[in-house]
Protein backbone atom coordinates (compact mmCIF):
# COMPACT_ATOMS: atom_id res chain seq x y z
CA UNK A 1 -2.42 84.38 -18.96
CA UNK A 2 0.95 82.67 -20.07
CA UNK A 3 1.07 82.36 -23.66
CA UNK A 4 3.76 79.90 -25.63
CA UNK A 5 6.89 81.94 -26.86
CA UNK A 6 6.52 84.50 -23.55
CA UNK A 7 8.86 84.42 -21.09
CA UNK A 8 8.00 82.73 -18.01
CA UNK A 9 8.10 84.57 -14.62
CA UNK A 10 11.34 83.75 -12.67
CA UNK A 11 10.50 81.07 -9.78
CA UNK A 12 13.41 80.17 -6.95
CA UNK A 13 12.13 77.39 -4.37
CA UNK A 14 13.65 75.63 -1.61
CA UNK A 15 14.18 71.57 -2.67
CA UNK A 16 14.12 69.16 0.09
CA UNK A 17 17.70 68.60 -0.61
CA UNK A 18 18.99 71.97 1.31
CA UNK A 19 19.85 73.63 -2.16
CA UNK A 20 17.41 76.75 -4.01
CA UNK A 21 17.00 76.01 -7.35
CA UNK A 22 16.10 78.85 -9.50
CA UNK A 23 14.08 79.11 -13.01
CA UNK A 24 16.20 81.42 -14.64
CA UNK A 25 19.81 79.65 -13.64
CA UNK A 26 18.89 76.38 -15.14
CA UNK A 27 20.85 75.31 -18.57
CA UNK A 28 19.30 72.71 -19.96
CA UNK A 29 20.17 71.17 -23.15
CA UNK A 30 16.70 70.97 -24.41
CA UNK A 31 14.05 71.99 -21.88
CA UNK A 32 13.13 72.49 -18.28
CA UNK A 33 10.09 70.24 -16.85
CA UNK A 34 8.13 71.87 -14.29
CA UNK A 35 5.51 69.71 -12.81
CA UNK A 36 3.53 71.45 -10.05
CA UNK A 37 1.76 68.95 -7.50
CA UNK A 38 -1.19 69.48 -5.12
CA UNK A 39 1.14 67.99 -2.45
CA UNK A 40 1.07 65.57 0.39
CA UNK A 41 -2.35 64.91 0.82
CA UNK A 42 -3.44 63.92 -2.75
CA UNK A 43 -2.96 60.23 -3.80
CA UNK A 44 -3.35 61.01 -7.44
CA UNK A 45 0.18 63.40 -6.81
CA UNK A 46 1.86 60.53 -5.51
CA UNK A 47 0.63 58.06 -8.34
CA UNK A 48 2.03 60.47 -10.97
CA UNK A 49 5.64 61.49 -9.32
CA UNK A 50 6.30 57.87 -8.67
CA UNK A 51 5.22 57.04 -12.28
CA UNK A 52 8.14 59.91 -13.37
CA UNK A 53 10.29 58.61 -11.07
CA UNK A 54 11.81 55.61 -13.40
CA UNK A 55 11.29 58.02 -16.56
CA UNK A 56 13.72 60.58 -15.30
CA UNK A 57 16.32 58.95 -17.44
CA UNK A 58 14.44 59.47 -20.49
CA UNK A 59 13.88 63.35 -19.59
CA UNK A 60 17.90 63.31 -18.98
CA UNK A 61 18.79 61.98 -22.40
CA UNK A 62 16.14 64.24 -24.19
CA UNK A 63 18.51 67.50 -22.51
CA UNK A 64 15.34 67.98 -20.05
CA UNK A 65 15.90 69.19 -16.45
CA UNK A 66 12.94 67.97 -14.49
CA UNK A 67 11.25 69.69 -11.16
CA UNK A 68 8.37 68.54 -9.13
CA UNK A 69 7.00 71.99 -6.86
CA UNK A 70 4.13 72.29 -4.79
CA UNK A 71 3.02 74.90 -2.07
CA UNK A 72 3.45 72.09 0.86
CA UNK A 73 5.51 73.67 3.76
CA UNK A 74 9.01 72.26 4.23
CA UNK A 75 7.93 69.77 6.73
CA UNK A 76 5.21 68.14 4.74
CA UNK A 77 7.40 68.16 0.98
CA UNK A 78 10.14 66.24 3.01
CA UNK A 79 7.42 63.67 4.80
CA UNK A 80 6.51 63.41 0.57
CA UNK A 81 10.46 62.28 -0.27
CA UNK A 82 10.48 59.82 1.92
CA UNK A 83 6.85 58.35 2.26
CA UNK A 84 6.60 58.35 -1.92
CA UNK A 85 9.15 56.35 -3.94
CA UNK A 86 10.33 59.42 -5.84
CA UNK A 87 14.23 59.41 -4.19
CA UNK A 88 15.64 60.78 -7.86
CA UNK A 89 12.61 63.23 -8.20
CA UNK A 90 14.07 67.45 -7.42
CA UNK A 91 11.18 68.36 -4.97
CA UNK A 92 10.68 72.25 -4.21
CA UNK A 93 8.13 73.39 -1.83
CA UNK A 94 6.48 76.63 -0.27
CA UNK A 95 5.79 77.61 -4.10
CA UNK A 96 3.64 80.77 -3.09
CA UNK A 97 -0.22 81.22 -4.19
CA UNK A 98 0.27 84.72 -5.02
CA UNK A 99 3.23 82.96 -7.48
CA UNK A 100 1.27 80.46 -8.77
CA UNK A 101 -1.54 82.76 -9.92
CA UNK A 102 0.81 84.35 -11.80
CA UNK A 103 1.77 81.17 -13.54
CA UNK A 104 -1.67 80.43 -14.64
CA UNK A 105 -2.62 77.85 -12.09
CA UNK A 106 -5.44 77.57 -10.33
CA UNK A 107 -5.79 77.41 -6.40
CA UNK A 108 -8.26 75.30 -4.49
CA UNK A 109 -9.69 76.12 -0.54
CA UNK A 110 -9.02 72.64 1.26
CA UNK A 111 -11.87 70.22 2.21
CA UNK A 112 -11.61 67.75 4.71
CA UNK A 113 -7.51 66.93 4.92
CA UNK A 114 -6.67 69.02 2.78
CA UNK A 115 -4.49 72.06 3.47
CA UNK A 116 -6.24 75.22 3.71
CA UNK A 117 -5.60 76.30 0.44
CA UNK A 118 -3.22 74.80 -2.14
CA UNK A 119 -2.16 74.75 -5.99
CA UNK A 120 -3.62 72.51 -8.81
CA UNK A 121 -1.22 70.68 -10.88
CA UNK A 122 0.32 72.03 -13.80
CA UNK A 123 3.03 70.87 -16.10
CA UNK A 124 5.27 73.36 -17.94
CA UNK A 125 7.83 72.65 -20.77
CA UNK A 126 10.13 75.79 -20.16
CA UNK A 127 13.00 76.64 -23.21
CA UNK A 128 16.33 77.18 -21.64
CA UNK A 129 16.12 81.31 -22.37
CA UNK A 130 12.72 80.82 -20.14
CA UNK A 131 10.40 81.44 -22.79
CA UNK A 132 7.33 78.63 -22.69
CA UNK A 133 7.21 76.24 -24.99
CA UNK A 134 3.70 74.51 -23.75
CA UNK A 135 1.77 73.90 -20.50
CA UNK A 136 -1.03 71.64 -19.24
CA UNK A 137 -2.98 73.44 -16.70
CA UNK A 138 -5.81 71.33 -14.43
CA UNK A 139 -9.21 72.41 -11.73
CA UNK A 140 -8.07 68.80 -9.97
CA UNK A 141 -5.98 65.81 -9.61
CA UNK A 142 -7.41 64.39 -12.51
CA UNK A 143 -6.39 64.56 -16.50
CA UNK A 144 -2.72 65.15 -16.35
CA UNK A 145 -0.85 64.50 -19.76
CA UNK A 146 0.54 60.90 -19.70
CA UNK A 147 4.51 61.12 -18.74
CA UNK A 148 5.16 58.68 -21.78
CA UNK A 149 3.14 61.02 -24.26
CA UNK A 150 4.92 63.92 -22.83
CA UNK A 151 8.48 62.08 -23.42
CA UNK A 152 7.01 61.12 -27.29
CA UNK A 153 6.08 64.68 -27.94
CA UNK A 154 9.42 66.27 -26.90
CA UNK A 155 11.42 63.52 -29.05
CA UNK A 156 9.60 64.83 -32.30
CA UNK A 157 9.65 68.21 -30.91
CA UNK A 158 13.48 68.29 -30.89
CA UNK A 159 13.21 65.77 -34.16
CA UNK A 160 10.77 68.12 -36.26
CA UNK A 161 11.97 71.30 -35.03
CA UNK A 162 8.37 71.90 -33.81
CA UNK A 163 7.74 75.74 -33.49
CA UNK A 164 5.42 76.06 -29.61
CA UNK A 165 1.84 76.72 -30.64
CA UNK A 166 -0.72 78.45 -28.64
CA UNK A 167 0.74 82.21 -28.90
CA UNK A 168 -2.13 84.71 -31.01
């Protein structure tokens, strides 16, 4: 189990873009954002990365670096860019199960549509030496912290000097 104030494991993925982006290269001023998404097939996903879409700004100005990832195959995270109106939104896919179980997150066997096995969403808030400063881990779509209240948090955060919480 990741604990606050452990280092994270490393993650490179493949963005729709063409580039890799890797964990342990990123510099942010403040904080990395990982959001992992179930991916293609789940309306709540799309709901949430087209709600963070217009609040990437905010992130930016905070000195957050922001990353949506999901275990979708290349094919399927680039029908996701341009089907959802998330243009801004760094989208990484092929994030491996075997990965994501070591990241905490739980893995679902698909049902109808669904691909035959997949990650649950999780949202990580990453210091820039990698060590995790909190994480909201789901079961399902459902329950994900509210983009607005994560933006609020990480303002008083950086304001208070708020040590992460969650380590014993």
């Amino acid at each position: 189990m990741l604990k606050p104030r452990q280092k994270t494991p490393d993650l490179a993925i493949n963005l729709v873009n063409g580039t890799e982006w890797t964990l342990s290269k990123q510099k942010p001023e403040a904080f990395t954002l990982l959001i992992v998404y179930r991916g293609l097939h789940c309306p709540v996903c799309k709901k949430y990365l087209e709600e963070l879409q217009p609040k990437l700004s905010k992130f930016h100005d905070l000195g957050v670096n922001v990353i949506a990832v999901s275990s979708d195959t290349e094919a399927k995270a680039k029908q996701t860019y341009e089907e959802w109106d998330i243009a801004d939104v760094p989208l990484g896919y092929e994030f491996p199960i075997e990965d994501a179980r070591e990241w905490g997150l739980f893995i679902s066997k698909g049902i109808k549509d669904e691909p035959e096995t997949f990650i649950e969403p999780g949202l990580f808030i990453i210091r820039p030496d990698q060590e995790l400063y909190c994480a909201s881990i789901q079961t399902m779509p459902f329950a994900r912290p509210e983009l607005d209240d994560v933006i609020g948090a990480i303002k008083f955060v950086l304001d208070k000097d708020y040590p992460a919480r969650g380590e014993a």
